[in-house]
C-alpha atoms as a PDB file:
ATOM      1  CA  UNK A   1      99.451 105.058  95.005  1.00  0.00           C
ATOM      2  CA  UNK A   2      99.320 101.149  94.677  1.00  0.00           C
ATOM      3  CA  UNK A   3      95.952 100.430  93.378  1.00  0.00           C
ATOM      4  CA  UNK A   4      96.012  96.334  93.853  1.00  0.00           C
ATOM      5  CA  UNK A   5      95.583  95.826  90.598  1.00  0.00           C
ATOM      6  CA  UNK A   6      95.552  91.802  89.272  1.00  0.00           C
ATOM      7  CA  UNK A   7      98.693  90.618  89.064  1.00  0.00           C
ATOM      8  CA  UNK A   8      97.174  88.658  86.044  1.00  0.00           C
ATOM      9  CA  UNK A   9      97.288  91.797  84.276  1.00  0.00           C
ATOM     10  CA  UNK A  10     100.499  93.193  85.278  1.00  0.00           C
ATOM     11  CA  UNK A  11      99.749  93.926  89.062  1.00  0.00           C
ATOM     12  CA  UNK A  12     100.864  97.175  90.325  1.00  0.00           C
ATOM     13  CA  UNK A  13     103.812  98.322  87.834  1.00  0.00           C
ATOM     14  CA  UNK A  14     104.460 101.530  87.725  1.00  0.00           C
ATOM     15  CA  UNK A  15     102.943 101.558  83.647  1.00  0.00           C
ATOM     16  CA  UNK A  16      99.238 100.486  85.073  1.00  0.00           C
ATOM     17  CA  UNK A  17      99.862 103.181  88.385  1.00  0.00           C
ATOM     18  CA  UNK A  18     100.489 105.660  86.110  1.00  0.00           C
ATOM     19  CA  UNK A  19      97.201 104.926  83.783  1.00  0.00           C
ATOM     20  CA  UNK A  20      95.287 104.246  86.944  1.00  0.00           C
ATOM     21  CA  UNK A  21      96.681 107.922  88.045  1.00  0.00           C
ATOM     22  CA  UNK A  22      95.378 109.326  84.589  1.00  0.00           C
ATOM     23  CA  UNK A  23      92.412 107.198  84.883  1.00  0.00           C
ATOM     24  CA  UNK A  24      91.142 108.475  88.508  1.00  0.00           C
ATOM     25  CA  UNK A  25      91.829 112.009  87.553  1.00  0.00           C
ATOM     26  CA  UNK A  26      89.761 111.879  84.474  1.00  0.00           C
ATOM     27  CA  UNK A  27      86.378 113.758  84.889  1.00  0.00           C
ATOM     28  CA  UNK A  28      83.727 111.082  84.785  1.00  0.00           C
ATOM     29  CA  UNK A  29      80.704 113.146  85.312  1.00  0.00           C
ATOM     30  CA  UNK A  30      77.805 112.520  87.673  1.00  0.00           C
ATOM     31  CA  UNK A  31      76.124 109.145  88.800  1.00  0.00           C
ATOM     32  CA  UNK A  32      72.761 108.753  87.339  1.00  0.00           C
ATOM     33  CA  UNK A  33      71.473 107.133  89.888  1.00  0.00           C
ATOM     34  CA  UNK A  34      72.217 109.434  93.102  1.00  0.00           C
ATOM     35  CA  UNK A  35      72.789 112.663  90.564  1.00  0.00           C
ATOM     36  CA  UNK A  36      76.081 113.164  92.588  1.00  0.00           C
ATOM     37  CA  UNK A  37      79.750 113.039  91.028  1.00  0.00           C
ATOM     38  CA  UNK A  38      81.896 109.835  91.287  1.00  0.00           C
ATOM     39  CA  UNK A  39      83.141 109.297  94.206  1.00  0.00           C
ATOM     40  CA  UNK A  40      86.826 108.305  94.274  1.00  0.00           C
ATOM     41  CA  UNK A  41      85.773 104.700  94.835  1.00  0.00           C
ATOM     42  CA  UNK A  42      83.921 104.265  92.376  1.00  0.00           C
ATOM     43  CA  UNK A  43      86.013 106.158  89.436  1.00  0.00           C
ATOM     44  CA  UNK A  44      88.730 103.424  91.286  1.00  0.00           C
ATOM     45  CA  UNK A  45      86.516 100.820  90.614  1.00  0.00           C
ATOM     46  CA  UNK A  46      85.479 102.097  87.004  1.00  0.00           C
ATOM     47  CA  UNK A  47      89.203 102.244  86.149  1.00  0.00           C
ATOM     48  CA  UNK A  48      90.391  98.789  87.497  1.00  0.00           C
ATOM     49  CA  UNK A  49      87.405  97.353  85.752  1.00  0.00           C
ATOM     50  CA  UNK A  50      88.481  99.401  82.183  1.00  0.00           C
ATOM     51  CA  UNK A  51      92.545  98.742  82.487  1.00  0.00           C
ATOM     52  CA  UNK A  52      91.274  94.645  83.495  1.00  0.00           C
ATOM     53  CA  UNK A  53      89.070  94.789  79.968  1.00  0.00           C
ATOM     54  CA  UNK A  54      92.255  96.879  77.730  1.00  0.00           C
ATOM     55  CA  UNK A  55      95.030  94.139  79.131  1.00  0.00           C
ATOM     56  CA  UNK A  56      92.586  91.534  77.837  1.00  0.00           C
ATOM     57  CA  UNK A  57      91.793  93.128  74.579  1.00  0.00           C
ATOM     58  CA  UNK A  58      95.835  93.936  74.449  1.00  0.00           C
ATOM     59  CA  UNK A  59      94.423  97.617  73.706  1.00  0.00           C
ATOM     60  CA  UNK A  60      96.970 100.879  73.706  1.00  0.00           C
ATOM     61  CA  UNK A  61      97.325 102.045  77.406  1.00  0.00           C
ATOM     62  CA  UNK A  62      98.314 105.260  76.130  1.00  0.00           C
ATOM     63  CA  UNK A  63      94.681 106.210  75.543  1.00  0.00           C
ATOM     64  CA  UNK A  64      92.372 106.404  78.296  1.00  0.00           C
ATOM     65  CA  UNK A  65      88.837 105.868  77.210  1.00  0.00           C
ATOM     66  CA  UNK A  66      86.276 104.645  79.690  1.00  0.00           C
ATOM     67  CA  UNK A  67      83.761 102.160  78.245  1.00  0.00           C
ATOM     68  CA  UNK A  68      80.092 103.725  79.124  1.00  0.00           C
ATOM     69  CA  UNK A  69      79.171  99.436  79.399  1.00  0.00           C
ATOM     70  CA  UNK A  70      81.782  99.621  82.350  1.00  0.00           C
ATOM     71  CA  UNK A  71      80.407 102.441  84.622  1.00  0.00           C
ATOM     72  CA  UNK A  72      76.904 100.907  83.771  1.00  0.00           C
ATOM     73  CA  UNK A  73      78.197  97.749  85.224  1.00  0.00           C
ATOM     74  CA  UNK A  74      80.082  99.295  88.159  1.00  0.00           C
ATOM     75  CA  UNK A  75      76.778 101.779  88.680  1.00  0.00           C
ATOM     76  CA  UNK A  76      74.407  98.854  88.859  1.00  0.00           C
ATOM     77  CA  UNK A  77      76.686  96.688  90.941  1.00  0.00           C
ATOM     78  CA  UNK A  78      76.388  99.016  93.837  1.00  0.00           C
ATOM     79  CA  UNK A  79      73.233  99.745  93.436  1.00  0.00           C
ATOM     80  CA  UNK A  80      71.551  96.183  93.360  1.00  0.00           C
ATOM     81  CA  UNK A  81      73.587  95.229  96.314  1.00  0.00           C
ATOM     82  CA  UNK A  82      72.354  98.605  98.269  1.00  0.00           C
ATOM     83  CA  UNK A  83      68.869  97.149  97.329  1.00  0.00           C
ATOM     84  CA  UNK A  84      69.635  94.235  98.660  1.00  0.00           C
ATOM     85  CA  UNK A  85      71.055  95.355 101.925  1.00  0.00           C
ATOM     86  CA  UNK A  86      67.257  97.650 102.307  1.00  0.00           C
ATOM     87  CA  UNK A  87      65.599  94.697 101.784  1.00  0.00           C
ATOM     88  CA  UNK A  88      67.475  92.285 103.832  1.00  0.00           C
ATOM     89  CA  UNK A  89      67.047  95.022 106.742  1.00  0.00           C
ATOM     90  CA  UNK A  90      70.663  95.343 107.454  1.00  0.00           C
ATOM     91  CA  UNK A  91      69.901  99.343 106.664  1.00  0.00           C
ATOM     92  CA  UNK A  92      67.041 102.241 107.199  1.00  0.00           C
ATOM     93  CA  UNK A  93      66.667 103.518 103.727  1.00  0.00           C
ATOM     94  CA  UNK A  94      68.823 103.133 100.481  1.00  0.00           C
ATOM     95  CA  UNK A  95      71.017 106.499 100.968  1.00  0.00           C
ATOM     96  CA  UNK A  96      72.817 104.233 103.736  1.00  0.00           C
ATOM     97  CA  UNK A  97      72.570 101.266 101.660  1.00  0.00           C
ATOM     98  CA  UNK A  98      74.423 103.245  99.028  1.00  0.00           C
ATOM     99  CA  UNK A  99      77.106 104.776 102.039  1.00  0.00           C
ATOM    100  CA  UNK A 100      77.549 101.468 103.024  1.00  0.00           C
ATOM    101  CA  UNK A 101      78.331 100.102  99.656  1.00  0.00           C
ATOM    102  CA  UNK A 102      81.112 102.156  98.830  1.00  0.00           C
ATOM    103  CA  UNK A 103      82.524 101.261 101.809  1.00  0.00           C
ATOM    104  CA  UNK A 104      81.936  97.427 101.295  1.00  0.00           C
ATOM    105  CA  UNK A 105      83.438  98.558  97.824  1.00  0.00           C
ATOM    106  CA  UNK A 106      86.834 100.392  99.553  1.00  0.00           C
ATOM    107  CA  UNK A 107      87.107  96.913 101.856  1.00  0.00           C
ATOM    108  CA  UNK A 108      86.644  94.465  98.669  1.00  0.00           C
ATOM    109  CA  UNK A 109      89.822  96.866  97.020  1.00  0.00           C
ATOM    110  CA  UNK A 110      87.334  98.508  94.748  1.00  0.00           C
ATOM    111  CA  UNK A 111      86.896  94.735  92.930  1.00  0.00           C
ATOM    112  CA  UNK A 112      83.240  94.921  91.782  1.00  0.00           C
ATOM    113  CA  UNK A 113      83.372  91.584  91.502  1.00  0.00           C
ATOM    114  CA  UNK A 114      84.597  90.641  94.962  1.00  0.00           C
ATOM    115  CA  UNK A 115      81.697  93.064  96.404  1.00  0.00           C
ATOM    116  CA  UNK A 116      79.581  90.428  94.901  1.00  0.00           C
ATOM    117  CA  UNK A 117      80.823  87.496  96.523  1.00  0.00           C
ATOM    118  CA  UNK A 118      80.876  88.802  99.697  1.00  0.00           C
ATOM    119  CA  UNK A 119      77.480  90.809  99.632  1.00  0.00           C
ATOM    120  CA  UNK A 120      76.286  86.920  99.226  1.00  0.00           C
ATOM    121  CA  UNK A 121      77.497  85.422 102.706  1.00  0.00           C
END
């Protein structure tokens, strides 16, 4: 499954599909936030965001350890911008907010960072 991963990184070669693959299938545990397991775009999101931070460090792919900094990151990325859709009004309580994140999250291509810029306009 193509993951669109930056091509600045290697893109989608069949050597970062395969860790993503390993990566995605990896238990991950529960978010602390809603108490409920990863969802599969978020442990997409957590992995793109760990393989981006390994090609930079020019880390071993061959071992698949996710970074407890990352799903921090990736947790509180979601969740300020579900706060910010409550407060803006755009949603009844933060449960939505937090549905429609991840899918703000599946249309950005699970890029945290892109969620960001668009969450702005």
């Amino acid at each position: 499954m193509p993951y669109g991963v930056d091509k600045k990184i290697g893109g989608d070669s069949p050597e970062n599909d395969a860790w993503m693959e390993r990566c995605v299938g990896s238990d991950f545990g529960t978010n602390k936030r809603t108490g409920k397991p990863y969802t599969k775009g978020e442990k997409i999101a957590i992995c793109k965001t760990q393989l981006r931070k390994h090609k930079e460090k020019n880390s071993s792919l061959d071992i698949i350890e996710i970074d407890p900094e990352v799903i921090a990151s990736i947790e509180d990325g979601i969740y300020n911008y579900a706060l910010r859709l409550t407060k803006s009004g755009r949603v009844k309580n933060l449960s939505d907010a937090l549905d429609y994140s991840s899918l703000m999250l599946e249309k950005a291509n699970y890029n945290i960072d892109y969620l960001w810029m668009i969450s702005k306009g």
